[in-house]
Protein backbone atom coordinates (compact mmCIF):
# COMPACT_ATOMS: atom_id res chain seq x y z
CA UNK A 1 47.39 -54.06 101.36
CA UNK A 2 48.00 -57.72 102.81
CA UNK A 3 49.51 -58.31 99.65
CA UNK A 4 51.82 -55.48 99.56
CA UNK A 5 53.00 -56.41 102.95
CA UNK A 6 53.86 -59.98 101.58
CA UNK A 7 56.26 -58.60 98.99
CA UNK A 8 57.58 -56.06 101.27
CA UNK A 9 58.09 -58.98 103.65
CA UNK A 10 60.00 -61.35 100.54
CA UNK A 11 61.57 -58.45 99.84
CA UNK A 12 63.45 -58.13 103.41
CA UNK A 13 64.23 -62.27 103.64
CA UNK A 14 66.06 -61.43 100.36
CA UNK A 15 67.75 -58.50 101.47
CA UNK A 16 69.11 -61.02 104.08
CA UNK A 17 70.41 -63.59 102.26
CA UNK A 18 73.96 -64.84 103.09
CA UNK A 19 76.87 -63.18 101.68
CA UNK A 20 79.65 -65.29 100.97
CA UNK A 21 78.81 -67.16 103.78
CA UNK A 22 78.18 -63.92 105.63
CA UNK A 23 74.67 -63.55 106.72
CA UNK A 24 73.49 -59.32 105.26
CA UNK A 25 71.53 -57.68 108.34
CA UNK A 26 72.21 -54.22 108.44
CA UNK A 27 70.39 -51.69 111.26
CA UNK A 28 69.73 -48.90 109.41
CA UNK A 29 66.72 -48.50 106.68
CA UNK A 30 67.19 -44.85 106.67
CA UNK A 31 70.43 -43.97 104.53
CA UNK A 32 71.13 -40.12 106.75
CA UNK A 33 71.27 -42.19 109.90
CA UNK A 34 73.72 -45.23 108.40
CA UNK A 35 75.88 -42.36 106.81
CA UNK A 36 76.32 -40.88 110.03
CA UNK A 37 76.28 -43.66 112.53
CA UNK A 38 78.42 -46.56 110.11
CA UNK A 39 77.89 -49.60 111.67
CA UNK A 40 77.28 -49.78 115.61
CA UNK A 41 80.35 -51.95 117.47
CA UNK A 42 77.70 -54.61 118.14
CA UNK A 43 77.43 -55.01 114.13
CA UNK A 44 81.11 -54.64 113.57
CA UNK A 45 83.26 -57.10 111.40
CA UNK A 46 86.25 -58.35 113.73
CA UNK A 47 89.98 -58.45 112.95
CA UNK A 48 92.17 -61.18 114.08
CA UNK A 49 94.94 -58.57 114.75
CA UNK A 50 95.90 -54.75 113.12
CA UNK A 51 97.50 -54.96 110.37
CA UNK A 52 101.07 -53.49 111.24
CA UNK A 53 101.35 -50.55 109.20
CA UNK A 54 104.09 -48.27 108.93
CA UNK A 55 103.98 -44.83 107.94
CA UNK A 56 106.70 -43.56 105.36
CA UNK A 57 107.05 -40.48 103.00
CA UNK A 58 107.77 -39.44 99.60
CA UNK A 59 109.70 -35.65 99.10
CA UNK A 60 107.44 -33.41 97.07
CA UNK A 61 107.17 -34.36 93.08
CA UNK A 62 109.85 -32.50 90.59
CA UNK A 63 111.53 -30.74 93.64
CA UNK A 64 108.47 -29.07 94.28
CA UNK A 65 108.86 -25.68 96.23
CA UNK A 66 106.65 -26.12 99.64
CA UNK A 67 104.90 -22.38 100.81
CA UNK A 68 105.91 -21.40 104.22
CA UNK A 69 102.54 -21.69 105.24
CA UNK A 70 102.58 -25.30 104.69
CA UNK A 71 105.77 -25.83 106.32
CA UNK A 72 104.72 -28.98 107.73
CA UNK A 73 103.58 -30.36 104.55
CA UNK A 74 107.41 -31.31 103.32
CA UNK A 75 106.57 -35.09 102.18
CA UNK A 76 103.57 -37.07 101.05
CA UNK A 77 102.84 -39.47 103.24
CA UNK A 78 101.16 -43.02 103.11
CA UNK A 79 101.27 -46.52 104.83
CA UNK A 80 102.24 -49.73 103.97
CA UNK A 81 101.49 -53.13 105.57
CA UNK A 82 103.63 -55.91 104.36
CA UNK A 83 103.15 -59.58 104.83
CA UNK A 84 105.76 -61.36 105.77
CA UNK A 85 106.31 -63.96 102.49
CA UNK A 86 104.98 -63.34 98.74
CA UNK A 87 101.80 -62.00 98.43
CA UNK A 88 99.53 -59.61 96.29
CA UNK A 89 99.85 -56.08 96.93
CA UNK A 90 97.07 -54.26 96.78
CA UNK A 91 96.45 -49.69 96.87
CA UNK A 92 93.69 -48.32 98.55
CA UNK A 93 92.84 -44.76 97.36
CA UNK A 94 90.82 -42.79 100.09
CA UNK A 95 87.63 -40.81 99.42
CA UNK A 96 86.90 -36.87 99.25
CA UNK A 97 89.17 -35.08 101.88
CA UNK A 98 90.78 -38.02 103.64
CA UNK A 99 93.62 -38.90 104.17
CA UNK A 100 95.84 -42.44 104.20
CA UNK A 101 95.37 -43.16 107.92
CA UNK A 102 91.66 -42.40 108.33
CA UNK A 103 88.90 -44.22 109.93
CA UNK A 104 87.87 -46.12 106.51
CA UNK A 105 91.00 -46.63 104.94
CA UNK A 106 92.34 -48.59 108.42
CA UNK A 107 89.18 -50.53 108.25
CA UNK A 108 90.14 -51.60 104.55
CA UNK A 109 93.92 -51.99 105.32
CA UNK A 110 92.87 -54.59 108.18
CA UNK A 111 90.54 -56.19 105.84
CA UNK A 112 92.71 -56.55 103.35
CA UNK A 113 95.64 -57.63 105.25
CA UNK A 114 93.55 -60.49 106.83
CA UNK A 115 93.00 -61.51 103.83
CA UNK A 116 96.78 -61.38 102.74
CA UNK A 117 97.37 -58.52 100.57
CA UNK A 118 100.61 -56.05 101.33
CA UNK A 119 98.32 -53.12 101.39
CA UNK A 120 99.19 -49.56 100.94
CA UNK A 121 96.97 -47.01 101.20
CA UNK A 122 96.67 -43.42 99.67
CA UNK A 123 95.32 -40.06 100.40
CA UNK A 124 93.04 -38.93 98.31
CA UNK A 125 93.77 -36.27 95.81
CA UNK A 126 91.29 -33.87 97.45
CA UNK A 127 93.46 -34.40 100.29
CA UNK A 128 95.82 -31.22 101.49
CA UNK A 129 98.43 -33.36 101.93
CA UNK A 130 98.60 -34.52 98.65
CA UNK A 131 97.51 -31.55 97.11
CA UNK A 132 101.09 -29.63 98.26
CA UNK A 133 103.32 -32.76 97.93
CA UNK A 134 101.90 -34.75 94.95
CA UNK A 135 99.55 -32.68 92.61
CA UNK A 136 101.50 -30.89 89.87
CA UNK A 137 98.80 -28.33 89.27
CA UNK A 138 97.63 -28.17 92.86
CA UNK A 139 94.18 -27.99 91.44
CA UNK A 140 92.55 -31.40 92.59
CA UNK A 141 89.34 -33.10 90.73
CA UNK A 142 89.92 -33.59 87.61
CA UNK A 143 89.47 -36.98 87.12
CA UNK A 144 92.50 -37.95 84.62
CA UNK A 145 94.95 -35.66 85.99
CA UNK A 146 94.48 -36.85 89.40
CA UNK A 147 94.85 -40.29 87.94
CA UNK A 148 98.68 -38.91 86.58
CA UNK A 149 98.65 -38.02 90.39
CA UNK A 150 98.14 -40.64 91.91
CA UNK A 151 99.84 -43.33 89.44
CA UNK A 152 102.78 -41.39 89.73
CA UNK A 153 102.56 -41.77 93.57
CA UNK A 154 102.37 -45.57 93.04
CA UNK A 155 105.21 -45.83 90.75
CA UNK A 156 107.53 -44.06 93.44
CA UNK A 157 106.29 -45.98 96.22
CA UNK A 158 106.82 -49.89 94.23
CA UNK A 159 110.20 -48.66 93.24
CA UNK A 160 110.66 -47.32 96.94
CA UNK A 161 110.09 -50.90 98.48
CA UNK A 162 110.28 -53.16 95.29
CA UNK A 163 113.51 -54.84 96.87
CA UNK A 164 112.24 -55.75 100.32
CA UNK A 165 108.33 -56.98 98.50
CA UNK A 166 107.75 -60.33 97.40
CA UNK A 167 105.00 -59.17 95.18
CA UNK A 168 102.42 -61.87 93.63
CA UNK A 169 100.00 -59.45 91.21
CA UNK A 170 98.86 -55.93 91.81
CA UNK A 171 95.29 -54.92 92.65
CA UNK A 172 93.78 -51.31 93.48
CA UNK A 173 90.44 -50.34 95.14
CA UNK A 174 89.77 -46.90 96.34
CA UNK A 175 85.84 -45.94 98.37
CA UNK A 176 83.85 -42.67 97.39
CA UNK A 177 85.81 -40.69 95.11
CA UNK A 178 88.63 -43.23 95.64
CA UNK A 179 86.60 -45.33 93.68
CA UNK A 180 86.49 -43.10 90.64
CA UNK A 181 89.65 -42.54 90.97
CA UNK A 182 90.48 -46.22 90.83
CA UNK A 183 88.60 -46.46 87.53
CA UNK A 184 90.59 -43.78 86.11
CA UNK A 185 93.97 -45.16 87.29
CA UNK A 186 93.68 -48.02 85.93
CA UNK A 187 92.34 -47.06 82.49
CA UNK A 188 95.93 -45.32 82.66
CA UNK A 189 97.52 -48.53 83.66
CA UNK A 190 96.11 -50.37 80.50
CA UNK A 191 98.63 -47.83 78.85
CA UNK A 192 101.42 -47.65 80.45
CA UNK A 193 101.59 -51.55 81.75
CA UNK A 194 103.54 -50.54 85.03
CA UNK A 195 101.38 -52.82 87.17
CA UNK A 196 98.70 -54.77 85.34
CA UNK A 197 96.32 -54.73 87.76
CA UNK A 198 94.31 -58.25 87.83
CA UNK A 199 91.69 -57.07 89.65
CA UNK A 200 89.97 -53.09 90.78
CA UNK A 201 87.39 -52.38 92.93
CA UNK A 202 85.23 -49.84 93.26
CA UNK A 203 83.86 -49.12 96.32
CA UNK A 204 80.80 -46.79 96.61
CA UNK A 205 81.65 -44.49 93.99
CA UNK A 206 80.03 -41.40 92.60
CA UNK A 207 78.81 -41.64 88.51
CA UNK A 208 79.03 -38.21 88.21
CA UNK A 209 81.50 -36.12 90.91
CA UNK A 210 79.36 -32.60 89.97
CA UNK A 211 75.93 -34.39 90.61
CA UNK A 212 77.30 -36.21 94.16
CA UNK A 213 78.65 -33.63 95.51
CA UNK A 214 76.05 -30.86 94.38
CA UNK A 215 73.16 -33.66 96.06
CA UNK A 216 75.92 -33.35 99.69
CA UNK A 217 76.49 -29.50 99.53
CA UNK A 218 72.66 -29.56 99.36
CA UNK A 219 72.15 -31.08 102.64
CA UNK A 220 73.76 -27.79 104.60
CA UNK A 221 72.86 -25.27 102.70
CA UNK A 222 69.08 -26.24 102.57
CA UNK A 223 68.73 -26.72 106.10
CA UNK A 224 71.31 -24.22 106.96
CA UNK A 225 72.78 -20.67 106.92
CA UNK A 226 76.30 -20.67 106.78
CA UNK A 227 76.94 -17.18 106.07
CA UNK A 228 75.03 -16.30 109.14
CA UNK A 229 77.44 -17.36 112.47
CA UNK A 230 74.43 -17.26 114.32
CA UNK A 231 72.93 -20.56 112.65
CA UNK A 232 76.13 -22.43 112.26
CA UNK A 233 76.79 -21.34 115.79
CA UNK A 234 72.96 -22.77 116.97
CA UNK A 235 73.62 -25.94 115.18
CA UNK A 236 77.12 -26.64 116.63
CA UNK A 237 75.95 -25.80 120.27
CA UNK A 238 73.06 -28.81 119.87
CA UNK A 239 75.38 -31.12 118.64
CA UNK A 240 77.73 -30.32 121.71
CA UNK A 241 74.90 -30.44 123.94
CA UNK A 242 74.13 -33.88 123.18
CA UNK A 243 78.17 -34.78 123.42
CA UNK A 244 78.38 -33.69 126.82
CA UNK A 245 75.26 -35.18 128.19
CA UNK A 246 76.78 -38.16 127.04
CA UNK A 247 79.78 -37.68 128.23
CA UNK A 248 78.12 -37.02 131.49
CA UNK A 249 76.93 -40.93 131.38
CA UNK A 250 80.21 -42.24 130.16
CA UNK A 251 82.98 -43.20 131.87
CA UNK A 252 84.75 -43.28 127.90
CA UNK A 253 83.93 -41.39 124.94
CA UNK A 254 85.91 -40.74 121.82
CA UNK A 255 84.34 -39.27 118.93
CA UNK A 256 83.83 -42.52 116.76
CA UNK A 257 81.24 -44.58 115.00
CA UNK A 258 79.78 -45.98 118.20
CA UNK A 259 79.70 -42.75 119.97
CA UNK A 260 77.47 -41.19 116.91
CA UNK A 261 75.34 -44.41 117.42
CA UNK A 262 75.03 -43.72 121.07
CA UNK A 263 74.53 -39.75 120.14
CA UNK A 264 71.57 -41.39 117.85
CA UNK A 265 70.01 -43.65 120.27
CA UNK A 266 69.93 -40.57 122.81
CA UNK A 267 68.74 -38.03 120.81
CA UNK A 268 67.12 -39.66 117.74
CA UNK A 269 67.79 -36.41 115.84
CA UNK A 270 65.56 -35.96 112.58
CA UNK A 271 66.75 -36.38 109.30
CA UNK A 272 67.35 -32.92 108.95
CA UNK A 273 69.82 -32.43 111.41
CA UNK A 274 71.24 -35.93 110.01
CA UNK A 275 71.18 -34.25 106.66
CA UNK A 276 72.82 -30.91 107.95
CA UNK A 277 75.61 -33.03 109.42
CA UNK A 278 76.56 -34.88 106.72
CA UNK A 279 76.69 -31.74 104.53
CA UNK A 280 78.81 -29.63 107.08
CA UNK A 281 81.13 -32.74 107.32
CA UNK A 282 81.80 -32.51 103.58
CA UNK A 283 81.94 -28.65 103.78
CA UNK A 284 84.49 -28.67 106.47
CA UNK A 285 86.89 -31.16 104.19
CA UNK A 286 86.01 -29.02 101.21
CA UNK A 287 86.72 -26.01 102.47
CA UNK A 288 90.26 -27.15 103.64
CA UNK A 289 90.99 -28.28 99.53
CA UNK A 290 89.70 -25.26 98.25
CA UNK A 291 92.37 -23.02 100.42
CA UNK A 292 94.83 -25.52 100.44
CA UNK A 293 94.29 -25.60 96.37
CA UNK A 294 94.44 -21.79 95.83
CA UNK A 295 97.78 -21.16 98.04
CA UNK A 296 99.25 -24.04 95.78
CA UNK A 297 97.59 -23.22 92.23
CA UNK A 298 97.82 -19.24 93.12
CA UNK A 299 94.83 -18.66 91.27
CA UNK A 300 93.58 -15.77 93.64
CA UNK A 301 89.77 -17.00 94.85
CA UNK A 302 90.84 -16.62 98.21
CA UNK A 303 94.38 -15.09 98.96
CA UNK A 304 95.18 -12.42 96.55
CA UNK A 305 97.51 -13.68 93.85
CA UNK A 306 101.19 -13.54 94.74
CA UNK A 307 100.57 -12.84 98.41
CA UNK A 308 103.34 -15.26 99.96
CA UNK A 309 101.70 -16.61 103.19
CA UNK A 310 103.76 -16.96 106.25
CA UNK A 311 103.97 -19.60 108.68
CA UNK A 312 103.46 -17.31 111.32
CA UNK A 313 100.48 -15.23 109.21
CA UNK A 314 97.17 -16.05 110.69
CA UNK A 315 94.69 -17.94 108.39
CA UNK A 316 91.25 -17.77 110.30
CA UNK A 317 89.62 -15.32 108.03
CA UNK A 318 90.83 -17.39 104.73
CA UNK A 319 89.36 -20.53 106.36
CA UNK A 320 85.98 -18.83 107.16
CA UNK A 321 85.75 -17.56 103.75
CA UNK A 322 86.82 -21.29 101.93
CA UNK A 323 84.04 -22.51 104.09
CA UNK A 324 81.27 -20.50 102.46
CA UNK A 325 82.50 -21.28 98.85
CA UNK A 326 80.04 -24.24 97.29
CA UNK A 327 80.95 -26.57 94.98
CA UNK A 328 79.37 -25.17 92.24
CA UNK A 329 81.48 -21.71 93.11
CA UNK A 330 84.34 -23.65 93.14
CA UNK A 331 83.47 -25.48 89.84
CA UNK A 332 82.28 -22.36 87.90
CA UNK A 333 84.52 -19.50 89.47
CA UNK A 334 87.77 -21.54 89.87
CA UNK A 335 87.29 -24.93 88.38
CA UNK A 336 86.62 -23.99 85.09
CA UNK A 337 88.47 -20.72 84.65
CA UNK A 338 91.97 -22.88 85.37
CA UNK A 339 91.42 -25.88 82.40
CA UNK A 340 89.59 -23.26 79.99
CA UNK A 341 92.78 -21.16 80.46
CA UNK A 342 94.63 -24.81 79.36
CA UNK A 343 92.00 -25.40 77.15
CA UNK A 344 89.86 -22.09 75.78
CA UNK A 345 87.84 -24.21 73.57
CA UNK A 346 86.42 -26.43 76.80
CA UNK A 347 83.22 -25.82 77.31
CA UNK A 348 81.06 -26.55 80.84
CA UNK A 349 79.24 -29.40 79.81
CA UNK A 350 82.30 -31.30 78.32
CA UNK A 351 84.09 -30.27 81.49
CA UNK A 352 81.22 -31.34 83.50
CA UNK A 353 80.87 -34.73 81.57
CA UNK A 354 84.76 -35.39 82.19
CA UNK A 355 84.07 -35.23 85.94
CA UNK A 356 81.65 -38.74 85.43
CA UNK A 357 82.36 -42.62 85.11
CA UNK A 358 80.60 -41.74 81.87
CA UNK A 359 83.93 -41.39 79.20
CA UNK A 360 85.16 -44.83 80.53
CA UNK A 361 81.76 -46.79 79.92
CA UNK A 362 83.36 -48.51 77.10
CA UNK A 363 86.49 -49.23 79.39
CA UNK A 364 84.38 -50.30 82.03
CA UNK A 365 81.66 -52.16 80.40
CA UNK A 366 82.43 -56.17 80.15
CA UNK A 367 85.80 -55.70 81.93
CA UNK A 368 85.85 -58.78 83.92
CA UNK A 369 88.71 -57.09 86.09
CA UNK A 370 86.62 -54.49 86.98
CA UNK A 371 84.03 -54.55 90.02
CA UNK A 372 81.64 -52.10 92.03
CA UNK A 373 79.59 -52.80 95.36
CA UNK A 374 77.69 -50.00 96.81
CA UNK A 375 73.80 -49.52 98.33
CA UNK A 376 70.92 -48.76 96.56
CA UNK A 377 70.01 -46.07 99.06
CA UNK A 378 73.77 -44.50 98.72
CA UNK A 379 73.16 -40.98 99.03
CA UNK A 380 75.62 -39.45 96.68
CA UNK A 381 73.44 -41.64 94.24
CA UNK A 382 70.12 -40.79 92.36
CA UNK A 383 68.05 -44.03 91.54
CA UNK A 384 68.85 -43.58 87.62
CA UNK A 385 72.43 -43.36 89.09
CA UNK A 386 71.93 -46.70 90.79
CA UNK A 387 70.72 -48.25 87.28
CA UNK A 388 73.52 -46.96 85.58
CA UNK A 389 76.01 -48.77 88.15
CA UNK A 390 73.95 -52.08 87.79
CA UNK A 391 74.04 -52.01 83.83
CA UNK A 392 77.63 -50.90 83.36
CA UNK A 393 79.18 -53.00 85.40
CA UNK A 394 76.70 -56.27 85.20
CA UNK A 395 77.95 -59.67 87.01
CA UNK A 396 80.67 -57.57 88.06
CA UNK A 397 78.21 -55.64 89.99
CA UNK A 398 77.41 -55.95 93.75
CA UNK A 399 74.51 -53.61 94.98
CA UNK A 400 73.32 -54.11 98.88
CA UNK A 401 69.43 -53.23 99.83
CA UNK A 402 70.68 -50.47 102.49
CA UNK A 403 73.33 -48.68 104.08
CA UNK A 404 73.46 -45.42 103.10
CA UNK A 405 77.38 -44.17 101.63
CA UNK A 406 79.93 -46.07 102.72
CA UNK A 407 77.53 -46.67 106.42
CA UNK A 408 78.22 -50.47 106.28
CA UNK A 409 81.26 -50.49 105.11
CA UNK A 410 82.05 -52.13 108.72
CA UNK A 411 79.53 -54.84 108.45
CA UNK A 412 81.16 -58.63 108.03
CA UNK A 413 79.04 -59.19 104.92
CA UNK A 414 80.33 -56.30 103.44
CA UNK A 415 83.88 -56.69 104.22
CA UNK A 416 83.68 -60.48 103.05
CA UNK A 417 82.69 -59.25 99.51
CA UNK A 418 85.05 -56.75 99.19
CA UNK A 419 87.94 -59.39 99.87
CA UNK A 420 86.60 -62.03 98.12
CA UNK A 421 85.94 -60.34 95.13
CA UNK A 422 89.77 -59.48 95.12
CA UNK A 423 90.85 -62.97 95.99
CA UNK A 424 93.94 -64.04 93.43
């Protein structure tokens, strides 16, 4: 036993070994809690100054006709934040159901503005924005078409601000999905030669999307009803207990990574209700593609096909439902059916393989422009999954002892190897 306690014990002083200068001691050993709670203010890498980011917009690709009910969706939008001389320029693809301005991607836009990149930063394709402004098919996750997506995006943007850019080299990173996307984009890049990107990054990504995001829609519905109101409703009503007592204590509170840590340190909640978060999270952004996707495609899974929704048309019912569809409904009654009707020799399992880092190991593998960071205990990842990472990607290969998915994305160590592994 003494012995096993050494090892465990060498095992942490190497955990903590410097990185890049950067000394690696994250809070969290269990990966539900750093998923939730990020990394605590106390641990948080600090920025100079915000990068100054402006947001602009792109009109819908091909002239593409907007539905009333997405009135407000009339551009894509994104943000760029320029240095003032020469420099690289760098995109930032967001993960599953975020968009260009959210908590993560400003994180990365400061980093990588400190570290003097023009950044601009993406939604990603899973993203209702995007979805109605910059999908052609409106039907989001496929992994090469929403590479078309999103290098068409790019294309529009460089020759939108080519003129005023004193551009050095292009780079591209993207965390989560974003990352897989990255890989995709620039496989496509090798192609076309629009950008040559010197250097990509991916950040926490999935090896295979059906296998991450089956493992996430797991943690709800095994710990929780959500066809019965009465559980969701139970659930919610804890969580906002535990806001408002601390609200009660706090003079300030916005909903933000140290509020969840101070939500943690009050309640402790078990891992359950840490797992049952992170799965409604995901549902919630799911369910907001899926209905998004369907008024676009027209497919029918939710609103009857050719029923023209209305700005004015209420949409609470069609939200409720999109929130009970799983991912596997959404891959086998929706998914599928659209590229089979493309395709009708496709079968599942090549379909299923497409949707994996798995048809670009031989792009990947020995590509010195090609790098990948993420935590051994990332939750979208099974351990195999983790080995596959490490093998494919080799040198290139950065793999931290904890922090859940994407949880220490915050911490200085983390941020310094995401930079510095994209230095020119």
């Amino acid at each position: 036993m003494d012995l096993i306690r050494g090892l465990g014990l060498v095992s942490l002083l190497l955990a903590s070994l410097y990185c890049h200068g950067v000394e690696y001691q994250y809070p969290f050993d269990d990966p539900y809690v750093a998923t939730v709670v990020g990394t605590p203010a106390d641990w948080h890498v600090r920025f100079d100054q915000p990068a100054p980011a402006k947001h602009y917009g792109l009109p819908p690709v091909d002239g593409k006709t907007i539905p009333e009910v997405f009135w407000y969706q009339d551009r894509m939008h994104y943000a760029l934040a320029a240095q003032q001389g020469e420099a690289p320029l760098i995109f930032v693809i967001a993960g599953t159901g975020a968009g260009f301005d959210s908590s993560k991607m400003r994180l990365l836009m400061n980093a990588y503005y400190q570290a003097g990149f023009h950044v601009v930063s993406l939604s990603s394709p899973t993203y209702a924005n995007f979805i109605a402004t910059a999908s052609k098919s409106g039907v989001p996750g496929n992994l090469s078409e929403d590479a078309d997506d999103l290098y068409r995006v790019m294309g529009r943007i460089w020759e939108k601000h080519r003129d005023k850019l004193q551009v050095s080299g292009f780079y591209l990173t993207g965390y989560s999905l974003g990352a897989a996307n990255a890989a995709f984009v620039s496989r496509l890049d090798e192609q076309e030669q629009r950008f040559g990107f010197r250097k990509v990054l991916l950040i926490n990504p999935p090896v295979s999307l059906f296998n991450s995001v089956n493992r996430i829609d797991a943690m709800l519905s095994d710990n929780l009803d959500v066809n019965d109101p009465a559980s969701v409703n139970k659930f919610l009503a804890r969580l906002l207990d535990r806001v408002a007592e601390l609200y009660i204590q706090s003079e300030r509170l916005t909903l933000d990574e140290d509020t969840l840590y101070k939500l943690y340190q009050h309640g402790q909640p078990k891992q359950e209700s840490l797992s049952t978060l992170i799965g409604m999270s995901f549902r919630l952004s799911s369910a907001n593609m899926v209905f998004t996707s369907d008024v676009m495609a027209n497919q029918g899974l939710l609103k009857p096909k050719n029923l023209e929704l209305g700005s004015a048309d209420s949409l609470t019912d069609y939200l409720k439902a999109s929130s009970r569809v799983t991912f596997i409904e959404y891959f086998d009654d929706y998914f599928l059916p659209y590229f089979q009707r493309q395709n009708p020799a496709l079968t599942r399992d090549e379909l299923l393989e497409q949707l994996s880092l798995r048809p670009l190991d031989s792009y990947i593998r020995g590509n010195d422009k090609l790098a990948m960071v993420t935590n051994a205990d990332d939750l979208i990842l099974a351990p195999d999954e983790v080995d596959y990472l490490r093998n494919l990607f080799g040198a290139q290969a950065k793999i931290f002892p904890n922090g859940g998915h994407c949880g220490n994305l915050a911490h200085p160590a983390f941020v310094s190897h995401i930079t510095e592994v994209m230095r020119p």
